[in-house]
C-alpha atoms as a PDB file:
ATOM      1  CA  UNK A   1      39.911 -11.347  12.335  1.00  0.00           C
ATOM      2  CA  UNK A   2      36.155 -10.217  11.130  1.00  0.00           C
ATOM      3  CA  UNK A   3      36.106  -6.415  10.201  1.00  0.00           C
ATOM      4  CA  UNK A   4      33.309  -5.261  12.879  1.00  0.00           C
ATOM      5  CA  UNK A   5      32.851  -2.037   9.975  1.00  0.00           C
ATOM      6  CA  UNK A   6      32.087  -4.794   7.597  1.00  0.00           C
ATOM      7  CA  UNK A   7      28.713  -6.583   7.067  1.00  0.00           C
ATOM      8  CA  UNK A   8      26.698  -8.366   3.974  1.00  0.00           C
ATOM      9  CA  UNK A   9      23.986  -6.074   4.251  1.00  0.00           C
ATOM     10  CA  UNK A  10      23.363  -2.291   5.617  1.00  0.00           C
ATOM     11  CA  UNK A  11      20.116  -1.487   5.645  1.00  0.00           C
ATOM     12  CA  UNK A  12      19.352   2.280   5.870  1.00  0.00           C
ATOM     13  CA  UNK A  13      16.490   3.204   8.032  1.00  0.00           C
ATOM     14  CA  UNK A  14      15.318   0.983  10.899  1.00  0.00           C
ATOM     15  CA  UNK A  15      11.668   1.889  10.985  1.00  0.00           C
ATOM     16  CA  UNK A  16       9.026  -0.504   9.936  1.00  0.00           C
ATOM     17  CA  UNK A  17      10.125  -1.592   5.974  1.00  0.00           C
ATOM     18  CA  UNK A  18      13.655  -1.545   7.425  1.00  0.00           C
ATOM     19  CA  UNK A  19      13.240  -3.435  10.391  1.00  0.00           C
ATOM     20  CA  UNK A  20      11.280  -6.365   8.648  1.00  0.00           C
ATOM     21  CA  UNK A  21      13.905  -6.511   5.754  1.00  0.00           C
ATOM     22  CA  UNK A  22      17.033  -6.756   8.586  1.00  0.00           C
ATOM     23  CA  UNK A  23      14.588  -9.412  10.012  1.00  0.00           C
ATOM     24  CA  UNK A  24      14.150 -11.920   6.905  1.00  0.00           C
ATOM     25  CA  UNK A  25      17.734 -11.297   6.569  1.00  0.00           C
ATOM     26  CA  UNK A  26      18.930 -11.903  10.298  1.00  0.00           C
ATOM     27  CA  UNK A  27      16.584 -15.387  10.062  1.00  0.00           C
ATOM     28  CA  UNK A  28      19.064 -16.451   7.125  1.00  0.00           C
ATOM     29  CA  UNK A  29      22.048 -15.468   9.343  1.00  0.00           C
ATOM     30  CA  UNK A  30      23.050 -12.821   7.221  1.00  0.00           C
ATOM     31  CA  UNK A  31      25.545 -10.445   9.041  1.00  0.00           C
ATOM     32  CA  UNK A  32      23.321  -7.223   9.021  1.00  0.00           C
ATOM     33  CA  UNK A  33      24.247  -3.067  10.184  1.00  0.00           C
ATOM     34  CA  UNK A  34      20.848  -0.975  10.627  1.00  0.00           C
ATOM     35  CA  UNK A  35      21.517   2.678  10.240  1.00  0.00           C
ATOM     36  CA  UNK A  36      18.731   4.640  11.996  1.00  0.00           C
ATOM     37  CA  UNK A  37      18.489   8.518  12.578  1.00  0.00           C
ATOM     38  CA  UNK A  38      15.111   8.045  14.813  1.00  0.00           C
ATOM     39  CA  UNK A  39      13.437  10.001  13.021  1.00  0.00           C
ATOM     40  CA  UNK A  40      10.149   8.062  11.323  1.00  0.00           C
ATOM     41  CA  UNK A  41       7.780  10.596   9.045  1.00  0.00           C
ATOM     42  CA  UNK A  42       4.647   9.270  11.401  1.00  0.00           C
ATOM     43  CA  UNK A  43       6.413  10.026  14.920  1.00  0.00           C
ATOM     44  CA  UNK A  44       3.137  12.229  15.468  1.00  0.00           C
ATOM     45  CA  UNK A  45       0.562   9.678  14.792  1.00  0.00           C
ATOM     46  CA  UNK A  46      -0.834   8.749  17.850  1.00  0.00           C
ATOM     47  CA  UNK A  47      -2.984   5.510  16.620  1.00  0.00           C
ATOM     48  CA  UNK A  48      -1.895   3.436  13.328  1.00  0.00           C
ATOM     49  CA  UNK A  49      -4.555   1.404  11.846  1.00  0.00           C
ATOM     50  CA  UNK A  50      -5.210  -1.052   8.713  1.00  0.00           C
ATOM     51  CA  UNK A  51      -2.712  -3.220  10.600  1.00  0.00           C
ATOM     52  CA  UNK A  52      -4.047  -6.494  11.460  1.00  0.00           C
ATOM     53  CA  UNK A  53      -2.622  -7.968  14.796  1.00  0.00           C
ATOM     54  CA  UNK A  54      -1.493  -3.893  15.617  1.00  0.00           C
ATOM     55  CA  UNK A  55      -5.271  -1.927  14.711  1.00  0.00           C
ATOM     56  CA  UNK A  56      -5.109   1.175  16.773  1.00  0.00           C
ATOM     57  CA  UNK A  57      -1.805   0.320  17.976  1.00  0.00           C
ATOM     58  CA  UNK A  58       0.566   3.481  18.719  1.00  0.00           C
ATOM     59  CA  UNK A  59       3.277   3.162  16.561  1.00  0.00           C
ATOM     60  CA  UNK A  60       6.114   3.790  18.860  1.00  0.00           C
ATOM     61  CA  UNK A  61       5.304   0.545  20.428  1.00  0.00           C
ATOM     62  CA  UNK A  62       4.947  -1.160  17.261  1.00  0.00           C
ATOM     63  CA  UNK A  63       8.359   0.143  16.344  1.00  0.00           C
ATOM     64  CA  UNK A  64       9.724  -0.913  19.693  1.00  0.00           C
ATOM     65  CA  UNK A  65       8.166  -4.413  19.747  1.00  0.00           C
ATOM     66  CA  UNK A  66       9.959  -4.719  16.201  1.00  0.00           C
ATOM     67  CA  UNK A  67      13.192  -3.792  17.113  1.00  0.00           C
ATOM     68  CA  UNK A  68      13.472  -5.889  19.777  1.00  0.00           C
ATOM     69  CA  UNK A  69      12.382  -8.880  18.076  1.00  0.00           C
ATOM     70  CA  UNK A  70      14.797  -8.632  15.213  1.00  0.00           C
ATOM     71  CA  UNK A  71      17.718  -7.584  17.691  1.00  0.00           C
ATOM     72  CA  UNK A  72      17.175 -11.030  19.329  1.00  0.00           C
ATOM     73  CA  UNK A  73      18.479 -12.116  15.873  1.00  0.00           C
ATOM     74  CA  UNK A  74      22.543 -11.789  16.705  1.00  0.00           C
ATOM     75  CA  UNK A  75      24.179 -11.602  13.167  1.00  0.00           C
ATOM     76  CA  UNK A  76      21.922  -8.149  13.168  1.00  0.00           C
ATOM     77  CA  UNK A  77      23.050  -5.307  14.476  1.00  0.00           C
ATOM     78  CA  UNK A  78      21.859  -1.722  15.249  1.00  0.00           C
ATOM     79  CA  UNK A  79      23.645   2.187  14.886  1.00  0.00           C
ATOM     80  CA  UNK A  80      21.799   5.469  15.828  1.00  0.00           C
ATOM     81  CA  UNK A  81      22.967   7.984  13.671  1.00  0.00           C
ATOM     82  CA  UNK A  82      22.458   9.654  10.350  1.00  0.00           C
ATOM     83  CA  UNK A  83      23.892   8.273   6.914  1.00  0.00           C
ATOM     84  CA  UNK A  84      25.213  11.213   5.057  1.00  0.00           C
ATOM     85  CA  UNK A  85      26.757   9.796   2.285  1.00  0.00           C
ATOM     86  CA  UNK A  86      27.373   6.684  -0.235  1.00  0.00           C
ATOM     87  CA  UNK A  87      29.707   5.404  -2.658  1.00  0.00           C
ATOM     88  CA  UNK A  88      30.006   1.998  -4.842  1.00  0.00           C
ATOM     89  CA  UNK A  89      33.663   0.114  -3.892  1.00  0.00           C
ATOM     90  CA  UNK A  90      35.087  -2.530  -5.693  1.00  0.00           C
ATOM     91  CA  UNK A  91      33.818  -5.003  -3.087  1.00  0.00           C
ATOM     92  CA  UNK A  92      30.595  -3.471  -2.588  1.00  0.00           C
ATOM     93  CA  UNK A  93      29.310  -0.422  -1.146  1.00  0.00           C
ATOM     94  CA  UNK A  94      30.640   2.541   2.042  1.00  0.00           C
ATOM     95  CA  UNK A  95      28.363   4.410   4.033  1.00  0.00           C
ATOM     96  CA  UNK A  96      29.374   7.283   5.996  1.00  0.00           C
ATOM     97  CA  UNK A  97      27.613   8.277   8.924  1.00  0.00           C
ATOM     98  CA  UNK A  98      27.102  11.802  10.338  1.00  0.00           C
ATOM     99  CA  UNK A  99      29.873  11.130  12.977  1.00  0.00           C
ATOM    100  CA  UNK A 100      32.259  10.343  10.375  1.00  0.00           C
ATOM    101  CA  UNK A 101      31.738   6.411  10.649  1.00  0.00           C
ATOM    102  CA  UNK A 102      32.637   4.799   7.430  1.00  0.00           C
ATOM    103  CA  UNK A 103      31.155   1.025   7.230  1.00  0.00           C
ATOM    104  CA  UNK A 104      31.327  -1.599   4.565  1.00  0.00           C
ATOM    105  CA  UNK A 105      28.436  -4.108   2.927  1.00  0.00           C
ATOM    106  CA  UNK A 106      28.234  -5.860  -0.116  1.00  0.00           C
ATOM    107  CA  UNK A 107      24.202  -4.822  -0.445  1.00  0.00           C
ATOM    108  CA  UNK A 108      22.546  -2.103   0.563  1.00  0.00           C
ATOM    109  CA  UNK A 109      18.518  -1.492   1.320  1.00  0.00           C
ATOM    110  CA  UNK A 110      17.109   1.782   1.593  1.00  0.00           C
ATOM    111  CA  UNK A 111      14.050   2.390   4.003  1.00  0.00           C
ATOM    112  CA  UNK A 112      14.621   5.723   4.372  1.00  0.00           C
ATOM    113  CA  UNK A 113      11.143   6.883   3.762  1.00  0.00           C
ATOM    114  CA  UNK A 114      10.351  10.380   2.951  1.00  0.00           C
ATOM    115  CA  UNK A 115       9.954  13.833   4.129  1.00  0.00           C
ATOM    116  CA  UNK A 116       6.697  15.939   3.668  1.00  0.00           C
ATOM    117  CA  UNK A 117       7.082  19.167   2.556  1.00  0.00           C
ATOM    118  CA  UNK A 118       5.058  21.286   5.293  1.00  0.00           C
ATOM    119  CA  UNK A 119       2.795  24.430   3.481  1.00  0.00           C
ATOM    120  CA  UNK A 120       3.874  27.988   4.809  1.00  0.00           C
ATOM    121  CA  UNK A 121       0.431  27.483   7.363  1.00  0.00           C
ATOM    122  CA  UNK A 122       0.420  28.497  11.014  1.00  0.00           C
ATOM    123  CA  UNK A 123      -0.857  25.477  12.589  1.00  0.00           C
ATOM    124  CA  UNK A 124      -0.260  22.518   9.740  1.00  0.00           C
ATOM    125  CA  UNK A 125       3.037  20.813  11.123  1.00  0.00           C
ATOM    126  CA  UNK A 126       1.449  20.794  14.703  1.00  0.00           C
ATOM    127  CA  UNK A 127      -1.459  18.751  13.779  1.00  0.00           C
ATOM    128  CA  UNK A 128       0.078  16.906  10.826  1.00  0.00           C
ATOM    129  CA  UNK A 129      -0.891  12.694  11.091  1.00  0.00           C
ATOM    130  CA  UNK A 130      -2.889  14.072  14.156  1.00  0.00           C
ATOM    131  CA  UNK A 131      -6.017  15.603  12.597  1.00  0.00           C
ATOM    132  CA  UNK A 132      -4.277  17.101   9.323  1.00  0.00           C
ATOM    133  CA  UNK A 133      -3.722  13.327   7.560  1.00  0.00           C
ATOM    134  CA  UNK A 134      -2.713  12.130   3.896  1.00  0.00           C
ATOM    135  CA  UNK A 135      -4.402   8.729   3.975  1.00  0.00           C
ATOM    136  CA  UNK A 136      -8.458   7.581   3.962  1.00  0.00           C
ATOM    137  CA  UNK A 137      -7.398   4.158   4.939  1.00  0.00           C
ATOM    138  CA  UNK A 138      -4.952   4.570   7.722  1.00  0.00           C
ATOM    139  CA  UNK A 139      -7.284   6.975   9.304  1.00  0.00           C
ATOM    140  CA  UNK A 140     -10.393   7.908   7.597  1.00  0.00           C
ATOM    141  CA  UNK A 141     -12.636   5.438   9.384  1.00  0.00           C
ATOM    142  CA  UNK A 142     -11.937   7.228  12.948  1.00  0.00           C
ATOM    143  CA  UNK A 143     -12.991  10.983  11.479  1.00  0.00           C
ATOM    144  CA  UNK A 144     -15.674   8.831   9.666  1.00  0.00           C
ATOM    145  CA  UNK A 145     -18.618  11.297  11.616  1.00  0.00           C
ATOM    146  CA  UNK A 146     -16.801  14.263  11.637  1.00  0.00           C
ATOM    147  CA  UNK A 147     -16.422  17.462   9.425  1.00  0.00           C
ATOM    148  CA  UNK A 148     -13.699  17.045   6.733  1.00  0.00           C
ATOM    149  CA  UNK A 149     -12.435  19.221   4.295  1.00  0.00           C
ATOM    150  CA  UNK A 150      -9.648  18.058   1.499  1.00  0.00           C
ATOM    151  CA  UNK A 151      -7.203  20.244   1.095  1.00  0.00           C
ATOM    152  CA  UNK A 152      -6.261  20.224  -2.745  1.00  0.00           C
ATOM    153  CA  UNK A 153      -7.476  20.835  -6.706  1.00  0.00           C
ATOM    154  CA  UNK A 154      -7.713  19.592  -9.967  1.00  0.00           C
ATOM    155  CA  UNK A 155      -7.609  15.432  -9.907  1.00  0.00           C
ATOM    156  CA  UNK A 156      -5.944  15.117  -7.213  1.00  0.00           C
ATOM    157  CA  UNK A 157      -8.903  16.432  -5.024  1.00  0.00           C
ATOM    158  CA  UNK A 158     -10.876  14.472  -6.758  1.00  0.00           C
ATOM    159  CA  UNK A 159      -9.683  11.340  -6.269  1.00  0.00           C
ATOM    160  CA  UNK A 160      -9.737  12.018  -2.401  1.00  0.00           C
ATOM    161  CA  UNK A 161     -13.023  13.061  -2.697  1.00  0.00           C
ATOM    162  CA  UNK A 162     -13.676  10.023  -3.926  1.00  0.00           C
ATOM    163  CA  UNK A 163     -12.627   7.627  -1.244  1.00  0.00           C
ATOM    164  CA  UNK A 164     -13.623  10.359   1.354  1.00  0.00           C
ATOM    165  CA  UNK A 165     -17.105  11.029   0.499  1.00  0.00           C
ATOM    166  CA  UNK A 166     -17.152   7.113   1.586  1.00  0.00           C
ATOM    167  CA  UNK A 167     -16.209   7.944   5.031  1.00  0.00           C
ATOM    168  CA  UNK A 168     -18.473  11.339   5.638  1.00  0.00           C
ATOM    169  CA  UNK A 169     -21.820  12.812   5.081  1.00  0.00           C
ATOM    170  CA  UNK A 170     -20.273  16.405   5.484  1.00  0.00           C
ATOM    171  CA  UNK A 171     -17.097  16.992   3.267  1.00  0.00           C
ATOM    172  CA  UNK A 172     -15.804  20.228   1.828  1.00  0.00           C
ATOM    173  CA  UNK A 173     -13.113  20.414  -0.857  1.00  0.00           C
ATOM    174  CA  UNK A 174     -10.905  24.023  -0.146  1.00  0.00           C
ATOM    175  CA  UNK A 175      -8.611  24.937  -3.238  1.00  0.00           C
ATOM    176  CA  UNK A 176      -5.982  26.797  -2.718  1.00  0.00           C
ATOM    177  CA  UNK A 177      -6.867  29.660  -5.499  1.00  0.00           C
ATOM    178  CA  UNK A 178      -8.969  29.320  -8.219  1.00  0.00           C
ATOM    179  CA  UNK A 179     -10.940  25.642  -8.452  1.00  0.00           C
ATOM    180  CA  UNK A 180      -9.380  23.645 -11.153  1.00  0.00           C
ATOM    181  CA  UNK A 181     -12.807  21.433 -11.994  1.00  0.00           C
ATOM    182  CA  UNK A 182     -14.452  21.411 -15.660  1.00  0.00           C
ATOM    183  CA  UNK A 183     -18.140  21.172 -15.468  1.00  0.00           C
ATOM    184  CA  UNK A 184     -18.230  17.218 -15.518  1.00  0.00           C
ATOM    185  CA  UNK A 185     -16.065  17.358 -12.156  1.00  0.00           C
ATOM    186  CA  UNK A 186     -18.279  20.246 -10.692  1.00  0.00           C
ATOM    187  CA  UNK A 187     -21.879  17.980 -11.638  1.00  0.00           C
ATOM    188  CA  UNK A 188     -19.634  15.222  -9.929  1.00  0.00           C
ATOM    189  CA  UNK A 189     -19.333  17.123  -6.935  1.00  0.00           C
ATOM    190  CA  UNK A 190     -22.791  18.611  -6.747  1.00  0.00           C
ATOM    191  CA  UNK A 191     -23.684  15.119  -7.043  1.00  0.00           C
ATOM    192  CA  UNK A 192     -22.520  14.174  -3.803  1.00  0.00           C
ATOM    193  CA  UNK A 193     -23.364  17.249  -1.883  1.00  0.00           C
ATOM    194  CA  UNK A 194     -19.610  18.049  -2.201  1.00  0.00           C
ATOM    195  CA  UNK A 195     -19.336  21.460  -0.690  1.00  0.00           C
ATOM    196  CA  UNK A 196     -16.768  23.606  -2.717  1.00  0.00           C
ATOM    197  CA  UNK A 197     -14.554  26.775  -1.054  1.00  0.00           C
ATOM    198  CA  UNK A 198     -12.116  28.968  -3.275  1.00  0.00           C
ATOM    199  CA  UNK A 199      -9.330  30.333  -0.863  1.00  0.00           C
ATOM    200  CA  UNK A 200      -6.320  29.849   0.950  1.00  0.00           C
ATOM    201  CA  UNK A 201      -5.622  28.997   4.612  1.00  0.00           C
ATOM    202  CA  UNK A 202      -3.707  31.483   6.711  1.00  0.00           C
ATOM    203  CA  UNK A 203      -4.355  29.565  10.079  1.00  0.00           C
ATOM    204  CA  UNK A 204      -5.403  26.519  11.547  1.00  0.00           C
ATOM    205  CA  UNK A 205      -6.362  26.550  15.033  1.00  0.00           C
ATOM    206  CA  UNK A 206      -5.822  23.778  16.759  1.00  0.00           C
ATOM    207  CA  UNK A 207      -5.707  21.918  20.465  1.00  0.00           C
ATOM    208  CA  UNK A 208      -3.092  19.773  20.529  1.00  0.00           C
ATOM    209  CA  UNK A 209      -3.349  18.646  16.977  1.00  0.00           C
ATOM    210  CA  UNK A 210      -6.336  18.312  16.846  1.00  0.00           C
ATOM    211  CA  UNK A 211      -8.478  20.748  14.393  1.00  0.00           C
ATOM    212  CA  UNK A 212     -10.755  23.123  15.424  1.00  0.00           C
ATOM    213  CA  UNK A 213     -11.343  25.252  13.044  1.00  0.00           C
ATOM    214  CA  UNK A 214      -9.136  27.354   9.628  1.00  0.00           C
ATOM    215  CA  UNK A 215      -8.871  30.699   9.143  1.00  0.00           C
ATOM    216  CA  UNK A 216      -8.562  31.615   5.513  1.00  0.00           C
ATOM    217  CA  UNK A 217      -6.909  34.730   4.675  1.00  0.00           C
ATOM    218  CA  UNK A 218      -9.555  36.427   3.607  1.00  0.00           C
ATOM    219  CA  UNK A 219     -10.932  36.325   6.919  1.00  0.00           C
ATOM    220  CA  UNK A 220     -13.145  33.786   7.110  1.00  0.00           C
ATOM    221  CA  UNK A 221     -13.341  31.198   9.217  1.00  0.00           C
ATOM    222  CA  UNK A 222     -14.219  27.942   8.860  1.00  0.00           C
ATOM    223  CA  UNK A 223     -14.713  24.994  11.332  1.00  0.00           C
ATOM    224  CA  UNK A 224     -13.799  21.122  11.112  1.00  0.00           C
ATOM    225  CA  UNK A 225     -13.140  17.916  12.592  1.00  0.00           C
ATOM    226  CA  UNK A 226     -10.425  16.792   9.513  1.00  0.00           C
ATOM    227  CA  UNK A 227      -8.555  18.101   6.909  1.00  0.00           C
ATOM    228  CA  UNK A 228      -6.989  15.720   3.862  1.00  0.00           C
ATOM    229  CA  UNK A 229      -3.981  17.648   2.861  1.00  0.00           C
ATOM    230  CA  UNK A 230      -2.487  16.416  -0.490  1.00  0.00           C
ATOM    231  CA  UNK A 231       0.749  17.933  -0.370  1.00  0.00           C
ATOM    232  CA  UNK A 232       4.612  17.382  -1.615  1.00  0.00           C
ATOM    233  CA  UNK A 233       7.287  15.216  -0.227  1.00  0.00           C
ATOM    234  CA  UNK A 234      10.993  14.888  -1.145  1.00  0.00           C
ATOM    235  CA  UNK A 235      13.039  11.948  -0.558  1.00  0.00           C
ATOM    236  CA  UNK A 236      14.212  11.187   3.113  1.00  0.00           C
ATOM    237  CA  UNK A 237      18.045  10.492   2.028  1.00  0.00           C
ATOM    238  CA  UNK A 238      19.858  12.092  -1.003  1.00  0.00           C
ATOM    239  CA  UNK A 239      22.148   8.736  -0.701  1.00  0.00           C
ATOM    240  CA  UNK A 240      20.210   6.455  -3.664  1.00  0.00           C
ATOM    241  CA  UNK A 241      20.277   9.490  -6.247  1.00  0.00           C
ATOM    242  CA  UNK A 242      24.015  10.448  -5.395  1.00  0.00           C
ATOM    243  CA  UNK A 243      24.528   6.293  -5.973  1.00  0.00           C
ATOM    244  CA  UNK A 244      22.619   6.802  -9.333  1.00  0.00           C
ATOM    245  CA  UNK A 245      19.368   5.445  -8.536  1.00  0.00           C
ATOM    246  CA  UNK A 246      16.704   6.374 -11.021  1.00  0.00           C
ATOM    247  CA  UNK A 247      13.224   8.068  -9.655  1.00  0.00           C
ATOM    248  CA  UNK A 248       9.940   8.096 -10.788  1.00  0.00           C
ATOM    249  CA  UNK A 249       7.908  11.125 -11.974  1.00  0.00           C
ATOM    250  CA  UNK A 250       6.553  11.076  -8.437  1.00  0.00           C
ATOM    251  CA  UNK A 251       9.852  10.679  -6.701  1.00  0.00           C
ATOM    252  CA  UNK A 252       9.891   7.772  -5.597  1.00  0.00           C
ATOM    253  CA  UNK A 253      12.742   5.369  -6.139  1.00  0.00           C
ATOM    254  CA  UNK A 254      12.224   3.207  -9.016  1.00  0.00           C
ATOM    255  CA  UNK A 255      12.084  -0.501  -8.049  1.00  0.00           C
ATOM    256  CA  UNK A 256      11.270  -3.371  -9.721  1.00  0.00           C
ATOM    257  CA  UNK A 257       8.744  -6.557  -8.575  1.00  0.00           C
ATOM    258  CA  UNK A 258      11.487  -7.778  -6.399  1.00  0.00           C
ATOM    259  CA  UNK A 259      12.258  -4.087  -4.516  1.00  0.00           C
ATOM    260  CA  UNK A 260      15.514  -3.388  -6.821  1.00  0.00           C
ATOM    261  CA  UNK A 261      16.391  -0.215  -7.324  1.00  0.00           C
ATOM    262  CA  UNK A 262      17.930   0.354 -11.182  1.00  0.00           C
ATOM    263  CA  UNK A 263      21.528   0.328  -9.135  1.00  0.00           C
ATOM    264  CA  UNK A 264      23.168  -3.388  -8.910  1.00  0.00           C
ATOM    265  CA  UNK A 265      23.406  -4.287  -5.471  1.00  0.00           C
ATOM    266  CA  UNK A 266      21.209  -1.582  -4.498  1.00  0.00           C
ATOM    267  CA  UNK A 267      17.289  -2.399  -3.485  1.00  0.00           C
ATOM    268  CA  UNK A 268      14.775  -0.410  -1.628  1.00  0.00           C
ATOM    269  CA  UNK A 269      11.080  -0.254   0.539  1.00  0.00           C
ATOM    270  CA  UNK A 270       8.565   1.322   2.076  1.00  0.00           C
ATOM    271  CA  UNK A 271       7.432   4.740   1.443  1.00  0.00           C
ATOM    272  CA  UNK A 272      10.253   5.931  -0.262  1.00  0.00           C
ATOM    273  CA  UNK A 273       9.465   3.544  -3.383  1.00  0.00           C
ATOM    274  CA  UNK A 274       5.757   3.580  -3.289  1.00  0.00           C
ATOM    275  CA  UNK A 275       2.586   5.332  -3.352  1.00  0.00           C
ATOM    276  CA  UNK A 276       0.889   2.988  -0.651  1.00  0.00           C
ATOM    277  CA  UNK A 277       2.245   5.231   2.783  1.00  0.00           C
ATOM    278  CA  UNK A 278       1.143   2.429   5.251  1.00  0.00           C
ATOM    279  CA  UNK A 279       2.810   0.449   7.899  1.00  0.00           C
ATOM    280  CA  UNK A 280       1.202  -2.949   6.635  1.00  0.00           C
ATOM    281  CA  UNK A 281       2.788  -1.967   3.398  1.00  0.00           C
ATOM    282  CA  UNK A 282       6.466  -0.924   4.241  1.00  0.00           C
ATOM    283  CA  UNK A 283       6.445  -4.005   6.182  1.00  0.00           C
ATOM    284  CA  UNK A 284       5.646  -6.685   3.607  1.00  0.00           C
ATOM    285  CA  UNK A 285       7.801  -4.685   0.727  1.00  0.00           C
ATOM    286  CA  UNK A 286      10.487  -4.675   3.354  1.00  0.00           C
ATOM    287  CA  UNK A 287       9.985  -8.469   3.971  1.00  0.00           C
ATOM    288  CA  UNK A 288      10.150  -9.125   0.554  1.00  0.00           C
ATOM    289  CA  UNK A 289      13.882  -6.469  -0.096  1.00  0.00           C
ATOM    290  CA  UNK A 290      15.445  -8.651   2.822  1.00  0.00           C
ATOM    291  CA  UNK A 291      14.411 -12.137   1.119  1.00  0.00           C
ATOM    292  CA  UNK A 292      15.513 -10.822  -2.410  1.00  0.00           C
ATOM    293  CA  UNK A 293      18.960  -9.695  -0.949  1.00  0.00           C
ATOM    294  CA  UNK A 294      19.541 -12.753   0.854  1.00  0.00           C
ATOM    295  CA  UNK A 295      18.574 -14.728  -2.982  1.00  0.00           C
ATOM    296  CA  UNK A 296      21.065 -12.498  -4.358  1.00  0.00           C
ATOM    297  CA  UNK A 297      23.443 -13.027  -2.176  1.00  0.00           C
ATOM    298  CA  UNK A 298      23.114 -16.878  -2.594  1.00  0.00           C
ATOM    299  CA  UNK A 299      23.191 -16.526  -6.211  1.00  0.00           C
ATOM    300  CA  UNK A 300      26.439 -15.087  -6.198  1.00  0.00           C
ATOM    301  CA  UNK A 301      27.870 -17.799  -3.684  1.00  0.00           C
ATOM    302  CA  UNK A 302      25.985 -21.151  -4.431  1.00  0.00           C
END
């Protein structure tokens, strides 16, 4: 009798890298658990974009359309719940779930994204992927008239700047503190009619999300449409370090060109191996985890 705790492959995180690896994987009728707490970093976006087929898409319905297609698939399987924990068996890997739930696979894929680390600001979580964004190319183009600032110093700033000043004719770069710029970076900025502010933001006052205008703690106050905020993340799940997975200086999981993590057995996708944080990306990197599991698994069988 078939252990219904047992599969070839448990993918963690059912979101958009996850759900296109279980699908690659359910097309080569590979017995597949999703573990999914629900909980996707972009759940307050309320448009993605630089999705072909999807543009301007909400992407609770592209989740949903997803999920339902690959569920149609019936060697793939779905559990809501949290994965707390990991360990490496002689057969393979266990995953234990929040609820206690212990279940079996002989690979595992991480799409478990990652978690932002929200600045101490009065008003940043509420409009975070709303009108406080991280990316110029999953939603510069609809603040492309609008009054931006960038949020962040040094090169960093910079390099937004960069792809911003693309998008609008009125952009403001806010350091938090003194400017880190030497004079080549200032001339650069000048340049460009690159407004520069020294100061950090006690407030942002918003309406629904959506900017309206900062408060600095100084007292002034200053009003936009946008703000790019370059700021930390941490990994989503402490499971691929606790399994020994190596991470970057960034913190992302190291991979390889095929999505494998430095773990045997162990691969991973999406945002919580790369710097590209886009849908179009965690699903082809997820396409590509499933198709290099299912190799591996045929390597070890054929």
């Amino acid at each position: 009798m078939k252990d219904n705790r047992s599969y070839e492959v448990i993918i963690i995180g059912g979101s958009y890298a996850g759900l296109s690896a279980a699908m690659a994987l359910g097309r080569s009728l590979r017995s597949v658990l999703i573990i999914d707490s629900g909980l996707p970093c972009n759940r307050q976006t309320p448009y993605s974009h630089n999705f072909i087929t999807h543009d301007g898409e909400k992407p609770q319905i592209i989740a949903k359309k997803a999920k339902e297609e690959v569920l149609n698939y019936p060697s793939v399987k779905f559990q809501k719940g949290m994965a707390v924990s990991g360990e490496k068996t002689v057969d393979g890997f266990e995953i234990t779930t929040e609820n206690g739930e212990i279940f079996k696979a002989e690979k595992l894929i991480f799409a478990t994204g990652v978690e932002d680390i929200m600045p101490s600001i009065q008003g940043f979580s509420a409009c975070w992927g709303i009108s406080v964004i991280h990316c110029p190319y999953c939603h510069g183009y609809e603040f492309r008239r609008g009054k931006t600032a960038i949020m962040a110093n040094g090169e960093r700033a910079l390099h937004l700047a960069g792809l911003v000043n693309n998008l609008s004719t009125d952009l403001t770069l806010l350091t938090p503190g003194k400017a880190d710029f030497d004079s080549k970076q200032r001339a650069k900025l000048e340049q460009h009619d690159i407004a520069l502010i020294e100061g950090e933001i006690d407030k942002i006052q918003h309406k629904n999300g959506w900017v309206q205008q900062l408060q600095l703690k100084d007292g002034r106050e200053l009003a936009f449409d946008a703000i790019y905020a370059a700021i930390p993340f941490r990994q989503h799940s402490a499971i691929p370090a606790a399994l020994g997975c190596e991470l970057t200086e960034q913190g992302h999981i190291k991979i390889d060109n095929f999505q494998k993590t430095t773990i045997a057995g162990v691969f991973a996708c999406g945002d919580n191996s790369s710097m590209m944080r886009s849908v179009s990306n965690a699903v082809a990197t997820g396409n590509l985890a499933g198709a290099m599991v299912n190799k591996e698994l045929v390597d070890e069988r054929f």
